[in-house]
Protein backbone atom coordinates (compact mmCIF):
# COMPACT_ATOMS: atom_id res chain seq x y z
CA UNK A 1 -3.30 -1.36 18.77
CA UNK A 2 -4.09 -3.09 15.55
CA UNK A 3 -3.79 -1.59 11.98
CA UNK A 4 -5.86 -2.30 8.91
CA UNK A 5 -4.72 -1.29 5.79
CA UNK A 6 -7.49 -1.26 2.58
CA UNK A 7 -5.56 -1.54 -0.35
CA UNK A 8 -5.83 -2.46 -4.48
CA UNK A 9 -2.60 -4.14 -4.29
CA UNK A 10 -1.02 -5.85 -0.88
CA UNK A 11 2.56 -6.55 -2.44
CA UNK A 12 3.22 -3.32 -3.40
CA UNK A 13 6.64 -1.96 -1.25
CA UNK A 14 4.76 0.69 0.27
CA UNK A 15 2.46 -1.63 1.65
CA UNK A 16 4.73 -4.06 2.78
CA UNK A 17 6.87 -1.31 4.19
CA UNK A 18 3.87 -0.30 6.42
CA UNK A 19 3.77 -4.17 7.60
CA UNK A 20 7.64 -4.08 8.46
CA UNK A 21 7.96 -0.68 10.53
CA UNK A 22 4.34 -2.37 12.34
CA UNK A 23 6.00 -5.49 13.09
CA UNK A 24 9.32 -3.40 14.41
CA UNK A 25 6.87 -2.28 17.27
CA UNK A 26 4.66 -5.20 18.27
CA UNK A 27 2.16 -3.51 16.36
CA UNK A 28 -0.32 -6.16 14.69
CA UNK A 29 -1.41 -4.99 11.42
CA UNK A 30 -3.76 -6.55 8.98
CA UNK A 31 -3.54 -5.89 5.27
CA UNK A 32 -6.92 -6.82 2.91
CA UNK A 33 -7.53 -6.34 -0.95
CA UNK A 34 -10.53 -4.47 -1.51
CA UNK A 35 -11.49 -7.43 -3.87
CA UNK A 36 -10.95 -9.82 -1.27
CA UNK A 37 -14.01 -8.14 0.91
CA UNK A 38 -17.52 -9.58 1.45
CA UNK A 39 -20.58 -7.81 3.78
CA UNK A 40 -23.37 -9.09 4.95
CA UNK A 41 -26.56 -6.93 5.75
CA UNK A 42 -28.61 -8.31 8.89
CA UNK A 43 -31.10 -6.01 9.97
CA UNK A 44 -29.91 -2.57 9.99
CA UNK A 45 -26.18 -3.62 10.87
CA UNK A 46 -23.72 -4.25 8.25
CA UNK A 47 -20.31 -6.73 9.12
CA UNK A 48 -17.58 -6.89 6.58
CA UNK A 49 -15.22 -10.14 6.36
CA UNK A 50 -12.08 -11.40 4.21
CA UNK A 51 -12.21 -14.83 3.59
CA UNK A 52 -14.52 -15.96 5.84
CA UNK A 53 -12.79 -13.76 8.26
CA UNK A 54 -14.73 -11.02 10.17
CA UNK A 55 -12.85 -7.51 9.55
CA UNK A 56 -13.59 -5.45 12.95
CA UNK A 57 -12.64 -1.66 12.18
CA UNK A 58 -11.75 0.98 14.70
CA UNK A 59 -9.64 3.02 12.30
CA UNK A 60 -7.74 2.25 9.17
CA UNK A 61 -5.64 3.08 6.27
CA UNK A 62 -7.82 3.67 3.00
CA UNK A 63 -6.18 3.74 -0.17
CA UNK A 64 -8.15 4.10 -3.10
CA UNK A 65 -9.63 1.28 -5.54
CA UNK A 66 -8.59 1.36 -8.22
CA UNK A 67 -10.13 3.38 -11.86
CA UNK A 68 -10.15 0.14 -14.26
CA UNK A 69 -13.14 -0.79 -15.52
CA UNK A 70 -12.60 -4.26 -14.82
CA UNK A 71 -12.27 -3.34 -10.79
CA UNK A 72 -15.69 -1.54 -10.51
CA UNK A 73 -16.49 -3.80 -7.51
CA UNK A 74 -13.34 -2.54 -5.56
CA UNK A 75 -14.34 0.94 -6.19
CA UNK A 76 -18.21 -0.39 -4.56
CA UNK A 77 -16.33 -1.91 -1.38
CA UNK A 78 -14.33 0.81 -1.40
CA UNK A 79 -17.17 3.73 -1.24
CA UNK A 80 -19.36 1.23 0.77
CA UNK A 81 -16.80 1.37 3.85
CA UNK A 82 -16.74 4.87 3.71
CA UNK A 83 -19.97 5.42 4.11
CA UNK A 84 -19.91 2.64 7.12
CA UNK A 85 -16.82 4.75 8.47
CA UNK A 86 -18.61 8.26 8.21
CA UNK A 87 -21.76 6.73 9.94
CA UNK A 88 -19.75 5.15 12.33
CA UNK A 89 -17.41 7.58 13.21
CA UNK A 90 -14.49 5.56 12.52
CA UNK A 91 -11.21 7.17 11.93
CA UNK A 92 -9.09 6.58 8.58
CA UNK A 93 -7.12 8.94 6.50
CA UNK A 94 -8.01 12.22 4.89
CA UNK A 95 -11.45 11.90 6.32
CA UNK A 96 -11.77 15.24 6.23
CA UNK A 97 -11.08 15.79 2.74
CA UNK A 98 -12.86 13.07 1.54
CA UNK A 99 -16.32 14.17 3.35
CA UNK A 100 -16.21 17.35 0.59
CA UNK A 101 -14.43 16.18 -1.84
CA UNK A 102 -14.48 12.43 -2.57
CA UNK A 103 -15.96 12.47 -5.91
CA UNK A 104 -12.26 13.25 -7.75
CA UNK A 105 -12.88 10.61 -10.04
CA UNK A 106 -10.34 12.11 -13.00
CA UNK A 107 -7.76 15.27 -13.42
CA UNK A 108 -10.39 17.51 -14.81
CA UNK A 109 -12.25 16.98 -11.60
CA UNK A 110 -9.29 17.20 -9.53
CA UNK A 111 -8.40 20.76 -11.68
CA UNK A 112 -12.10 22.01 -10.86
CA UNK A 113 -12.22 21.10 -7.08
CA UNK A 114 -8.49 22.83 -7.00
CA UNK A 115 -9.58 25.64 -8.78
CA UNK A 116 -11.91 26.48 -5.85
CA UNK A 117 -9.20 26.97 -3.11
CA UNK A 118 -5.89 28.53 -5.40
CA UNK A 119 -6.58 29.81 -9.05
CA UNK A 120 -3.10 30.84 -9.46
CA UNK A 121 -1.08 27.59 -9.01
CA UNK A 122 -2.75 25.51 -11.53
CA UNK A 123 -1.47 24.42 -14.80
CA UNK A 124 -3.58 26.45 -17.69
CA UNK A 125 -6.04 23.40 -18.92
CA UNK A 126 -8.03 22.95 -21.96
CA UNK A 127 -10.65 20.07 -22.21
CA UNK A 128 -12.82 19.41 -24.97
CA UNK A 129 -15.85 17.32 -25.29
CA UNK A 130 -16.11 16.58 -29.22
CA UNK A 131 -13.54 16.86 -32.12
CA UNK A 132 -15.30 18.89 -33.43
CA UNK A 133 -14.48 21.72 -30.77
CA UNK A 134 -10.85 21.05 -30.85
CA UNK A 135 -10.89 22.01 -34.37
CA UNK A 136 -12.76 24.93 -33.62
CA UNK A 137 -10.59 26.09 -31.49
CA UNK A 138 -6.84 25.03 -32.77
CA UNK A 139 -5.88 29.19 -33.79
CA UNK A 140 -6.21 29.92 -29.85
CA UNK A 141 -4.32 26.55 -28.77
CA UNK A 142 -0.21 27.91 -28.32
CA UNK A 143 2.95 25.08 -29.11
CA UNK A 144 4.27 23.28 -28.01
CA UNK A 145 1.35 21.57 -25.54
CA UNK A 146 1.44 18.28 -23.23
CA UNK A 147 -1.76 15.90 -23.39
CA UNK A 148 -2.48 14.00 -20.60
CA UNK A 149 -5.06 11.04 -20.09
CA UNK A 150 -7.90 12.11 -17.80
CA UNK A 151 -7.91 8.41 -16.39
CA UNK A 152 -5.64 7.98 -13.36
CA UNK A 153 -5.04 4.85 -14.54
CA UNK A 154 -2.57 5.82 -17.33
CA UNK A 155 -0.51 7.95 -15.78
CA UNK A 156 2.38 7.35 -17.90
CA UNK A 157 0.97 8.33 -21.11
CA UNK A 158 1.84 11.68 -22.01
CA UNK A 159 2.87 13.40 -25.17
CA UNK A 160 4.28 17.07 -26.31
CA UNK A 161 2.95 17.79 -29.21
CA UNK A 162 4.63 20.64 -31.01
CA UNK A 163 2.42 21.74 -33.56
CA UNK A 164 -0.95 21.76 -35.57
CA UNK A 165 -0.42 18.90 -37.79
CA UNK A 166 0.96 16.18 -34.86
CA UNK A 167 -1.84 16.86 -33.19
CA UNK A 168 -4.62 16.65 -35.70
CA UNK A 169 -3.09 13.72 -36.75
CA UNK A 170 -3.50 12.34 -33.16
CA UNK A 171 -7.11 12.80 -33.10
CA UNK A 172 -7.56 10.86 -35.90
CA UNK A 173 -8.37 7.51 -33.95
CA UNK A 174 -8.52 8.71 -30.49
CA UNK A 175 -11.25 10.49 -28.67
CA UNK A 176 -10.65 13.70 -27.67
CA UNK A 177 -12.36 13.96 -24.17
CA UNK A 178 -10.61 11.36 -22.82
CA UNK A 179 -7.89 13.98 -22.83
CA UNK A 180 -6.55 16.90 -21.06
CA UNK A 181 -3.97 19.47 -22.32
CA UNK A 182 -1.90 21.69 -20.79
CA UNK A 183 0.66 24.19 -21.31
CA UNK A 184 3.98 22.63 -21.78
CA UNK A 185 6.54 23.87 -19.20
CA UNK A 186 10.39 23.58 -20.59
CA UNK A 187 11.34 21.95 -17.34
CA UNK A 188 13.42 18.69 -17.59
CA UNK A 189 12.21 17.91 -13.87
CA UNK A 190 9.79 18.69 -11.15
CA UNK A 191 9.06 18.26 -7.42
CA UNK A 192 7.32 15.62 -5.19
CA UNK A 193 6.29 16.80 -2.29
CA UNK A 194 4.80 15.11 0.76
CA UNK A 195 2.47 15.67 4.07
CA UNK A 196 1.52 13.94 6.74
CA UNK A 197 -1.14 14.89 9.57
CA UNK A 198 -1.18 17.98 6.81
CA UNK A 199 2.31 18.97 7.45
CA UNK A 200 5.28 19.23 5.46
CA UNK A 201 7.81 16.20 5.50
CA UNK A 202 10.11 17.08 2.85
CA UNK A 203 10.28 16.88 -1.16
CA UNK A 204 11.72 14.53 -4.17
CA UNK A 205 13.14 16.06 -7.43
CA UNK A 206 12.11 14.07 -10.17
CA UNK A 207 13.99 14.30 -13.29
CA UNK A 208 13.23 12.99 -17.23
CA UNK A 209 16.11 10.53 -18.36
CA UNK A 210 16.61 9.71 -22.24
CA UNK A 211 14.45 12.38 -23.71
CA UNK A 212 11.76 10.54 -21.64
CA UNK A 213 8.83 13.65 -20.58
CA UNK A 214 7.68 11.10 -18.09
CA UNK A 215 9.94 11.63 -14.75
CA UNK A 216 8.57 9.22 -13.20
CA UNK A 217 11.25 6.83 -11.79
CA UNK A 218 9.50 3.67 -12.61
CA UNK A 219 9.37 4.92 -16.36
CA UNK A 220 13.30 5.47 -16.10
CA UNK A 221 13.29 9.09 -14.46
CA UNK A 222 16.07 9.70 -11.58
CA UNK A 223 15.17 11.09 -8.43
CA UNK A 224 17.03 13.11 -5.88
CA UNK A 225 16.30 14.66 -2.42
CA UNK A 226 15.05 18.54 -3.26
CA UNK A 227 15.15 21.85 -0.51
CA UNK A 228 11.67 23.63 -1.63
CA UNK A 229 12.47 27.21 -1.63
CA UNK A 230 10.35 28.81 1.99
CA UNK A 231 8.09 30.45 -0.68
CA UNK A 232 6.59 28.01 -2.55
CA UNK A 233 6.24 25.85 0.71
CA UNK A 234 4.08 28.61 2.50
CA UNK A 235 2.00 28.77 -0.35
CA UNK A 236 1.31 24.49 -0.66
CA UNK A 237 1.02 24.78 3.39
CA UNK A 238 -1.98 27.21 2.88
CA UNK A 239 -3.88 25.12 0.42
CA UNK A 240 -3.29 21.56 2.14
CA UNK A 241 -5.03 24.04 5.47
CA UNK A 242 -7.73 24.47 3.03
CA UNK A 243 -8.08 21.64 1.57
CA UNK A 244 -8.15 19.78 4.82
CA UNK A 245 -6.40 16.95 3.89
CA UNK A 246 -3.81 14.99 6.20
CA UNK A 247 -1.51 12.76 4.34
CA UNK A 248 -1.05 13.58 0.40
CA UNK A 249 1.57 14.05 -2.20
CA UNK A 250 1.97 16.82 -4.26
CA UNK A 251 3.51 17.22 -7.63
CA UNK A 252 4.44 20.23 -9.00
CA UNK A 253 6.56 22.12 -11.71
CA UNK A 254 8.55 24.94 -10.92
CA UNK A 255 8.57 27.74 -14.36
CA UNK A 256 11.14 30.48 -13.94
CA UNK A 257 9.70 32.23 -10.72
CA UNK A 258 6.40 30.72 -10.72
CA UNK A 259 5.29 27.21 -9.89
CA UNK A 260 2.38 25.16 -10.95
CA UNK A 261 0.53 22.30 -9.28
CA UNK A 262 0.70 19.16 -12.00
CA UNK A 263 -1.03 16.65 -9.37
CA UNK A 264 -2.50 15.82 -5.70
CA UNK A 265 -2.20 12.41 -4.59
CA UNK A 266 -4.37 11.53 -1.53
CA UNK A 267 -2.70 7.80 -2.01
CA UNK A 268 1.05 8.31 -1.57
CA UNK A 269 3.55 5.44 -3.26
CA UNK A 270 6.53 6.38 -0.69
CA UNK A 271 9.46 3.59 -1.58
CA UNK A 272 11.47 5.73 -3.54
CA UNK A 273 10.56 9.07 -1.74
CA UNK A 274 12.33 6.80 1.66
CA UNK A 275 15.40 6.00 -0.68
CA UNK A 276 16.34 9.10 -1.83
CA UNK A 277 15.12 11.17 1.85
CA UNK A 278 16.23 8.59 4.51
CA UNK A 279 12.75 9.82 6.10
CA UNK A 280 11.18 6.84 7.57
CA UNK A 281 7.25 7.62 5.71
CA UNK A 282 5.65 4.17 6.76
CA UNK A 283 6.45 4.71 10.46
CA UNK A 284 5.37 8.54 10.51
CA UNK A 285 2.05 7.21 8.75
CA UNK A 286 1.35 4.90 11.39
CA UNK A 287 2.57 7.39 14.05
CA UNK A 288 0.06 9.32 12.87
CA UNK A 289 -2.85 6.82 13.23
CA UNK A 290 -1.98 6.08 16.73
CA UNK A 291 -2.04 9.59 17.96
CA UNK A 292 -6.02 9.08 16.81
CA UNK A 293 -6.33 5.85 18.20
């Protein structure tokens, strides 16, 4: 059995903890940047190499390429393979989900393609396209609100604005559809929680340190095992059925006796999920690609 992992970054831990738990079983595994990947067409057959290298598939790890503007040619490799894959019936995760649903290029995209399969658990979201909108519509928007970036890329911008004038004053210099916002949630934490072969592992509290909003823990959040209540679990188990989609993260925010779904992450960063579960996520990952071997 060999592994190939497609990646944006190879020295992320996740990565390398995929390479260590491979190596623990004889299992050779092969790790390539997406910008480190070359194709050549001949005829009607396609063959894809790293460094001179010739990069034979029979299933793989795909994480995505990443947003930037300055990586548009990963995000070509990236949807080229797919396509090879799908025409080729090779195996790599969330194939499923990515067949219907690949083109989640930003949160307001995500919020739409969610907004097919559970209307309830969603975050009420506002976009607008011009300024000129947002001030048309500032007596219906309620305070205090959260703006988020529609970009992946910067997840850790976010700010709570609290009222009218901090938030007219933000749109001064920024443009407003590159924005989302949200109603804010007095929660000083929420919940990470994680699936493989579309079934429920376990789940990460994530809490805000120093008046930080972002609870991130590489933005100085803390984060703590968490026992989702049967409920709430039932109800993610349902949509990741629908949604068809094998390995993903979820995020969400728990309000009084409701919940709502902040994020779904099709590209799960698992090092400090491992530290604070003692659930070994690299090795049920590639678990799971051998059983489709």
């Amino acid at each position: 059995m060999k592994l190939i992992v497609l990646t944006s970054n190879k020295t992320s831990r996740s990565i390398i903890r995929f390479e260590e738990e491979a190596k623990k079983r004889k299992i050779k595994v092969e790790i390539f940047n997406y910008r480190d990947i070359s194709f050549t067409i001949k005829w009607k057959d396609i063959y894809f190499s790293s460094k001179n290298k010739k990069i034979s598939f029979k299933s793989a790890i795909v994480r995505s390429g990443r947003p930037q503007l300055y990586d548009v040619r990963e995000i070509k490799i990236h949807d080229l393979l797919l396509k090879y894959f799908y025409e080729n019936d090779i195996f790599f995760t969330n194939k499923n989900f990515l067949k219907d649903n690949y083109l989640i290029s930003n949160k307001i995209v995500q919020y739409l393609t969610l907004s097919k399969y559970t209307k309830r658990l969603i975050n009420p979201t506002f976009y607008f396209e011009t300024k000129e909108e947002l001030l048309y519509n500032l007596e219906y928007i309620q305070y205090p609100i959260i703006i988020k970036p529609i970009d992946w890329s910067k997840w850790t911008w976010i700010e709570k604005i609290n009222n009218e004038k901090e938030l007219i004053e933000m749109f001064k210099y920024l443009e407003v559809n590159n924005f989302v916002f949200q109603k804010y949630i007095p929660n000083n934490w929420d919940v990470r929680i994680l699936y493989i072969w579309g079934k429920y592992i376990w789940s990460m509290m994530r809490s805000w340190q120093n008046n930080n909003i972002v609870n991130n823990f590489s933005k100085w959040g803390k984060v703590e095992k968490y026992k989702l209540k049967n409920s709430i679990k039932k109800e993610l188990d349902i949509l990741v059925k629908r949604l068809n989609i094998d390995y993903v993260w979820i995020d969400i925010i728990i309000d009084k006796n409701n919940f709502y779904i902040l994020e779904i992450n099709r590209n799960p960063w698992f090092e400090w999920f491992e530290l604070c579960t003692n659930i070994n996520v690299a090795w049920k990952v590639i678990d799971f690609m051998l059983w489709f071997k």
